[in-house]
N, C-alpha and C. Protein backbone atom coordinates (compact mmCIF):
# COMPACT_ATOMS: atom_id res chain seq x y z
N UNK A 1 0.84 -1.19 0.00
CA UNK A 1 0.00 0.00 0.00
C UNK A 1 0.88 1.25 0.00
N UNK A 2 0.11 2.17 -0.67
CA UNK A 2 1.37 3.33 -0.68
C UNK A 2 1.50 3.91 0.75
N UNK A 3 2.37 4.61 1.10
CA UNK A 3 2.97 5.41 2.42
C UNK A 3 1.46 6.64 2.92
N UNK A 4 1.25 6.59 3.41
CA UNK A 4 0.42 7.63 3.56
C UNK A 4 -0.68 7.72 4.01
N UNK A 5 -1.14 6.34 2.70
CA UNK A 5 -3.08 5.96 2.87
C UNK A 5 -3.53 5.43 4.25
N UNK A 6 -4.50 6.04 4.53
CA UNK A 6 -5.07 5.24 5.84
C UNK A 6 -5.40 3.96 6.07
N UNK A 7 -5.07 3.74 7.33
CA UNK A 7 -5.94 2.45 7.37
C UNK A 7 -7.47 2.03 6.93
N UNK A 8 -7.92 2.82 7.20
CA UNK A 8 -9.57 2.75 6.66
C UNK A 8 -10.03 2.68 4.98
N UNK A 9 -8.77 3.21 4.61
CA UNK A 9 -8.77 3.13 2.67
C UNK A 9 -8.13 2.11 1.91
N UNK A 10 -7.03 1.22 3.09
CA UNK A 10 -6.76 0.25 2.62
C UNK A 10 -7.01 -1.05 2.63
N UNK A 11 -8.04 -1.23 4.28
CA UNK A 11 -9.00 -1.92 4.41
C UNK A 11 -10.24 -1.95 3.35
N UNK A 12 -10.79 -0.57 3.61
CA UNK A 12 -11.59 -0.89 2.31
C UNK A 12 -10.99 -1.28 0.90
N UNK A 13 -10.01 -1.25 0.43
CA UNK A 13 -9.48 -1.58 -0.97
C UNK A 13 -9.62 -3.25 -0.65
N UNK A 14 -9.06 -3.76 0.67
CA UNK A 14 -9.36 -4.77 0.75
C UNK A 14 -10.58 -5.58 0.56
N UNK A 15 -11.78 -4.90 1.17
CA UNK A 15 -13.09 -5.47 1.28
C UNK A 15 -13.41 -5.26 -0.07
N UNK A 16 -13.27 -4.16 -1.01
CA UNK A 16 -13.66 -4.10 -2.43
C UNK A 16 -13.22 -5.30 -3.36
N UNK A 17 -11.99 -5.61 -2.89
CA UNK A 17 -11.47 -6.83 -3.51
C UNK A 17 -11.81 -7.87 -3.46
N UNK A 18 -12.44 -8.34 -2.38
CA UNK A 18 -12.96 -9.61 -1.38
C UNK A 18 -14.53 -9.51 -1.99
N UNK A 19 -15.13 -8.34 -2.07
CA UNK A 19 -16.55 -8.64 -2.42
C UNK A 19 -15.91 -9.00 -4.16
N UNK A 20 -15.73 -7.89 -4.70
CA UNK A 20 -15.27 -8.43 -5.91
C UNK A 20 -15.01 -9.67 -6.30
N UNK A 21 -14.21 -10.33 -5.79
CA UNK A 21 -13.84 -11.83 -6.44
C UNK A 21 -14.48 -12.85 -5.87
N UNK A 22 -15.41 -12.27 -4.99
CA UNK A 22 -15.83 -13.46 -4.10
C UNK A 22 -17.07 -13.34 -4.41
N UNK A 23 -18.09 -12.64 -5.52
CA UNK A 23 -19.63 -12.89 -5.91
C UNK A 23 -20.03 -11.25 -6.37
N UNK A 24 -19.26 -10.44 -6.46
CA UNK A 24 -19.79 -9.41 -7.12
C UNK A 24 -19.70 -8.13 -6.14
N UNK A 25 -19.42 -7.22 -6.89
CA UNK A 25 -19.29 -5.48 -6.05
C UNK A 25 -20.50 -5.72 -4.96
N UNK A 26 -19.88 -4.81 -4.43
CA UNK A 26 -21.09 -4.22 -3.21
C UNK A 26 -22.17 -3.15 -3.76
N UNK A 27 -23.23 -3.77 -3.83
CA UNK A 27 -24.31 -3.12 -4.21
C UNK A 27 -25.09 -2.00 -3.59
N UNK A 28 -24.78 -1.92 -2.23
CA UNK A 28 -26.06 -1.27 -1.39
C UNK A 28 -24.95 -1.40 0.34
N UNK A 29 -25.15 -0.38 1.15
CA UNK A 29 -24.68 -0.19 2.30
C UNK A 29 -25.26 -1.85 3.35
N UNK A 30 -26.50 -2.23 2.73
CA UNK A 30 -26.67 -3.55 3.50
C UNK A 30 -25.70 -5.08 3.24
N UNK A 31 -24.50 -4.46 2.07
CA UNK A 31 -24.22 -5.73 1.29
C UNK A 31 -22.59 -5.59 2.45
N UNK A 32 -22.67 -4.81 3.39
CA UNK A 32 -21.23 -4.75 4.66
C UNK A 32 -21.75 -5.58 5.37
N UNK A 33 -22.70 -6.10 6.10
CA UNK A 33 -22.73 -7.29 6.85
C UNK A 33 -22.16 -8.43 7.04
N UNK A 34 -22.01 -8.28 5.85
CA UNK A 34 -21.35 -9.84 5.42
C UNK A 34 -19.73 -9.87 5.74
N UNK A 35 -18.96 -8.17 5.63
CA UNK A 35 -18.05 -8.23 5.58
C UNK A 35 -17.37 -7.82 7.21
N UNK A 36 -18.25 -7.13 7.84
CA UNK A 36 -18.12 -6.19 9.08
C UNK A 36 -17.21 -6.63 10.16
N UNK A 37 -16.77 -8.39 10.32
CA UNK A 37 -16.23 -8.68 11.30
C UNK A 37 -14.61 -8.53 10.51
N UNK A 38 -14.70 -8.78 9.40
CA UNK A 38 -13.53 -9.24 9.03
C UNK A 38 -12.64 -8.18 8.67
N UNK A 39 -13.06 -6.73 8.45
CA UNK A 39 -12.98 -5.29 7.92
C UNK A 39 -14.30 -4.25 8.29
N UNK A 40 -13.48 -4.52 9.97
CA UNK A 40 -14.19 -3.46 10.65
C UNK A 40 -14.06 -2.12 10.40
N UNK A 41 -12.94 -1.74 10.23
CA UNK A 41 -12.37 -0.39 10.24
C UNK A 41 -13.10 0.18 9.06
N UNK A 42 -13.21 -0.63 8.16
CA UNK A 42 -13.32 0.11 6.65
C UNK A 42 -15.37 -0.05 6.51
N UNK A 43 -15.96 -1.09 7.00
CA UNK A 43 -17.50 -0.82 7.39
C UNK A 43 -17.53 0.42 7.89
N UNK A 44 -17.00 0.89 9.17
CA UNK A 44 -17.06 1.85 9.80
C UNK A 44 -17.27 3.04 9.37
N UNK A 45 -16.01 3.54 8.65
CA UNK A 45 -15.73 4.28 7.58
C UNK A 45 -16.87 4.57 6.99
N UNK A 46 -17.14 3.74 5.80
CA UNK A 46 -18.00 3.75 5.29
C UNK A 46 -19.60 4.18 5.80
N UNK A 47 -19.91 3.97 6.33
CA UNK A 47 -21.29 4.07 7.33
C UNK A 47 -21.11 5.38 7.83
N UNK A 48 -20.46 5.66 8.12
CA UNK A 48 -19.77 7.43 8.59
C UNK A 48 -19.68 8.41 8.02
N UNK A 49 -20.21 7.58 6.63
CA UNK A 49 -19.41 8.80 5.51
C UNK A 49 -18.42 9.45 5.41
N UNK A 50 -17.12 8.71 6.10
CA UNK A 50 -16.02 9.11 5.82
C UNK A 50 -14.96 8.07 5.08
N UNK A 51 -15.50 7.11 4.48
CA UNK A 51 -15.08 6.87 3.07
C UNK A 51 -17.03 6.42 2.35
N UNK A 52 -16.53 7.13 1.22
CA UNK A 52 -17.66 6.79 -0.05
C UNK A 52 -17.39 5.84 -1.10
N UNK A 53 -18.62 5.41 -0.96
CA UNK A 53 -18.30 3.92 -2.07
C UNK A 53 -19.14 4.29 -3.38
N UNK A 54 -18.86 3.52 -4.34
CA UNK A 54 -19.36 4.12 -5.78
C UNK A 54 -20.18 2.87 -6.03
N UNK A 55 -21.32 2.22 -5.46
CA UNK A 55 -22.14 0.81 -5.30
C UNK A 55 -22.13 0.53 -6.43
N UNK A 56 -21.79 -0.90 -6.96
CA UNK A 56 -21.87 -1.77 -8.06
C UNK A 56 -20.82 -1.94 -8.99
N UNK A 57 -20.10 -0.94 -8.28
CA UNK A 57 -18.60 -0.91 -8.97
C UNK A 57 -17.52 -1.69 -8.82
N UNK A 58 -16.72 -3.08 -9.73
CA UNK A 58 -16.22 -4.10 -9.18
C UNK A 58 -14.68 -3.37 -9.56
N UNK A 59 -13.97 -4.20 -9.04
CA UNK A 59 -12.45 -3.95 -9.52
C UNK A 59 -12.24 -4.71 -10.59
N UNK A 60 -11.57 -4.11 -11.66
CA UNK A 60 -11.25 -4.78 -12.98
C UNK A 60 -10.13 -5.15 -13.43
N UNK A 61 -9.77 -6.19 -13.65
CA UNK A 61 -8.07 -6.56 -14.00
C UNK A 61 -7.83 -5.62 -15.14
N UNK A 62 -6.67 -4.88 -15.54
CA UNK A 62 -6.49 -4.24 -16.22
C UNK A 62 -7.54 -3.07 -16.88
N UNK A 63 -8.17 -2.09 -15.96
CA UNK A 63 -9.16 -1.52 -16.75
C UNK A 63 -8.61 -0.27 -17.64
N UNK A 64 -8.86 -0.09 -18.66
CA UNK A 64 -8.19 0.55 -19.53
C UNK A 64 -8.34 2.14 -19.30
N UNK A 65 -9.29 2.48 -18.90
CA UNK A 65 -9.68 4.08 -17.99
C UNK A 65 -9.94 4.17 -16.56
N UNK A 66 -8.93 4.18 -16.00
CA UNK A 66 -9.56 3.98 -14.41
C UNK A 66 -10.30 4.92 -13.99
N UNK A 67 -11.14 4.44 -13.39
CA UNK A 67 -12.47 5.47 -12.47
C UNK A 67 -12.67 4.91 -11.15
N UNK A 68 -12.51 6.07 -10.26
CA UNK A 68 -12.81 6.14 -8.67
C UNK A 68 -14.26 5.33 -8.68
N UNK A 69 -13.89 4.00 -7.63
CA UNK A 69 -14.74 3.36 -7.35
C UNK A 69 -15.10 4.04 -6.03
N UNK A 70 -14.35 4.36 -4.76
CA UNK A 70 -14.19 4.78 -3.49
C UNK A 70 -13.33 5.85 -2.99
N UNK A 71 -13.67 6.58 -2.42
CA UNK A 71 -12.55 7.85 -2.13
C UNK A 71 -13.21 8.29 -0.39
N UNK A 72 -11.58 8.34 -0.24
CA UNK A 72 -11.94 10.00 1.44
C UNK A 72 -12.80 10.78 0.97
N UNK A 73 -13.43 11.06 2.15
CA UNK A 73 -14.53 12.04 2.17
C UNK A 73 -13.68 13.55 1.96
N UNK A 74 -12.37 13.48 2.59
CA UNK A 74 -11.43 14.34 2.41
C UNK A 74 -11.19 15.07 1.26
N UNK A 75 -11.57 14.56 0.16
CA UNK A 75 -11.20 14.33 -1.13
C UNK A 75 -11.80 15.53 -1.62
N UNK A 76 -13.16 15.55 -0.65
CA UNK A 76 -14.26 16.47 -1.30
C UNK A 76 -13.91 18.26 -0.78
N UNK A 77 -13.03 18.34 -0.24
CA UNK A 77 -12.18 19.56 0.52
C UNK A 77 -10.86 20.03 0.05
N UNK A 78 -10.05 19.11 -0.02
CA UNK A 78 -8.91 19.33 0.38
C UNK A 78 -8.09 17.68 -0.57
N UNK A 79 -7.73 17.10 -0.12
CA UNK A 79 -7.08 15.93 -1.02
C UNK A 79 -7.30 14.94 -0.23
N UNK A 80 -7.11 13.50 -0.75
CA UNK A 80 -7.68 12.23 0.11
C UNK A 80 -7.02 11.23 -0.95
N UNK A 81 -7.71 10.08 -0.47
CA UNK A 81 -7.20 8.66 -1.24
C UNK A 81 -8.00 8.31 -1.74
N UNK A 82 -8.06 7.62 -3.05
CA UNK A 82 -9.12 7.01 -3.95
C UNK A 82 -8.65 5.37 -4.22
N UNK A 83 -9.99 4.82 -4.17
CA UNK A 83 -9.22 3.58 -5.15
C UNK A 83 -10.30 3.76 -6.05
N UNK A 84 -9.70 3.43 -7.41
CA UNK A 84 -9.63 3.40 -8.92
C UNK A 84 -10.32 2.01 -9.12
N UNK A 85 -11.00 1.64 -10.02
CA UNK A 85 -11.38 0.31 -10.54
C UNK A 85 -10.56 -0.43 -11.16
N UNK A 86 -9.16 -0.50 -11.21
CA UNK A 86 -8.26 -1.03 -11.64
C UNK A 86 -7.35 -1.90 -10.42
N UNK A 87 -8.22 -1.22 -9.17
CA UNK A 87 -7.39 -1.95 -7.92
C UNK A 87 -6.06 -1.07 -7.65
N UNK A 88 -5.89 0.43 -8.08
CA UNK A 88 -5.08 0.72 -7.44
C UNK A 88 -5.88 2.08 -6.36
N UNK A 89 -4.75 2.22 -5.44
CA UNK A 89 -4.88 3.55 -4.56
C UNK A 89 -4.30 5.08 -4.81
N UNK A 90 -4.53 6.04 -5.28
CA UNK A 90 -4.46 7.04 -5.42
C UNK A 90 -5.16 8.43 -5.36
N UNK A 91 -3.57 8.98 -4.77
CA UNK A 91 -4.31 10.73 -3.95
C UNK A 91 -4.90 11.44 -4.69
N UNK A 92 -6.10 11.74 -4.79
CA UNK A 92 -6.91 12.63 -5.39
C UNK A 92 -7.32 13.74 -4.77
N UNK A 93 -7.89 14.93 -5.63
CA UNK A 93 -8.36 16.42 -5.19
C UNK A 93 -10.24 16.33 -5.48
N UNK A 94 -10.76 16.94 -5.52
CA UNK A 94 -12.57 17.29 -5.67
C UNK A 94 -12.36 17.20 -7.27
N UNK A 95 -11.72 18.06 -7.83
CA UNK A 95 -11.64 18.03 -9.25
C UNK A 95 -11.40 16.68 -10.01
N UNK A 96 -11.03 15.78 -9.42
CA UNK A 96 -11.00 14.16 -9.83
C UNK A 96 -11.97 13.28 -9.44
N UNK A 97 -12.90 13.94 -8.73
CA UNK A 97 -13.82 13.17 -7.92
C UNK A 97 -14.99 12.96 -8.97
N UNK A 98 -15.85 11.72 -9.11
CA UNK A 98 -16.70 11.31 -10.00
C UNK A 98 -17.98 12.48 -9.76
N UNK A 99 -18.65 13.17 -11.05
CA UNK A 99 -19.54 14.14 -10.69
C UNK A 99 -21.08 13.85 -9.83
N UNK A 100 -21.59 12.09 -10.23
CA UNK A 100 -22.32 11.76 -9.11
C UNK A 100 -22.01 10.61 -8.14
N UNK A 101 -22.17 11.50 -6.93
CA UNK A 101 -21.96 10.66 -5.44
C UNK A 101 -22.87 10.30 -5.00
């Protein structure tokens, strides 16, 4: 993980990955249950609105245009961490941020 990112953004990159390969994106804030014991930190987050998820959005092996699946709420201020649908993590500003949240 790069130097910097939080724990809560890299957990979630984790859980994005885990729903991903394991039956399909996370659809809906009820589809964390499943994940909540195992990636607490990043449920948390999430539910807090201090990370945002982009629902239905899977990670893609090689996606040829990456687009913010998940980002810091930070993001929307000032700068934060995103993960990309390509499975990577990167610092983003508001001006990179997808126009609907």
């Amino acid at each position: 993980m790069p130097a910097g990112a939080s724990e809560a953004i890299t957990e979630t990159h984790a859980l994005l990955l885990e729903a991903t390969y394991g039956g399909g994106p996370l659809k809906s804030e009820k589809d964390l249950t499943a994940y909540e014991s195992k990636f607490p930190n990043a449920v948390a987050s999430i539910k807090s609105g201090d990370i945002k998820v982009m629902w239905g959005k899977p990670i893609k092996d090689n996606s040829p245009s990456p687009e913010i699946i998940a980002y810091e709420k930070s993001a929307e201020s000032g700068d934060g961490w995103s993960i990309k649908d390509n499975g990577k993590l990167e610092k983003v500003t508001a001006a990179d941020l997808p126009k609907s949240k």
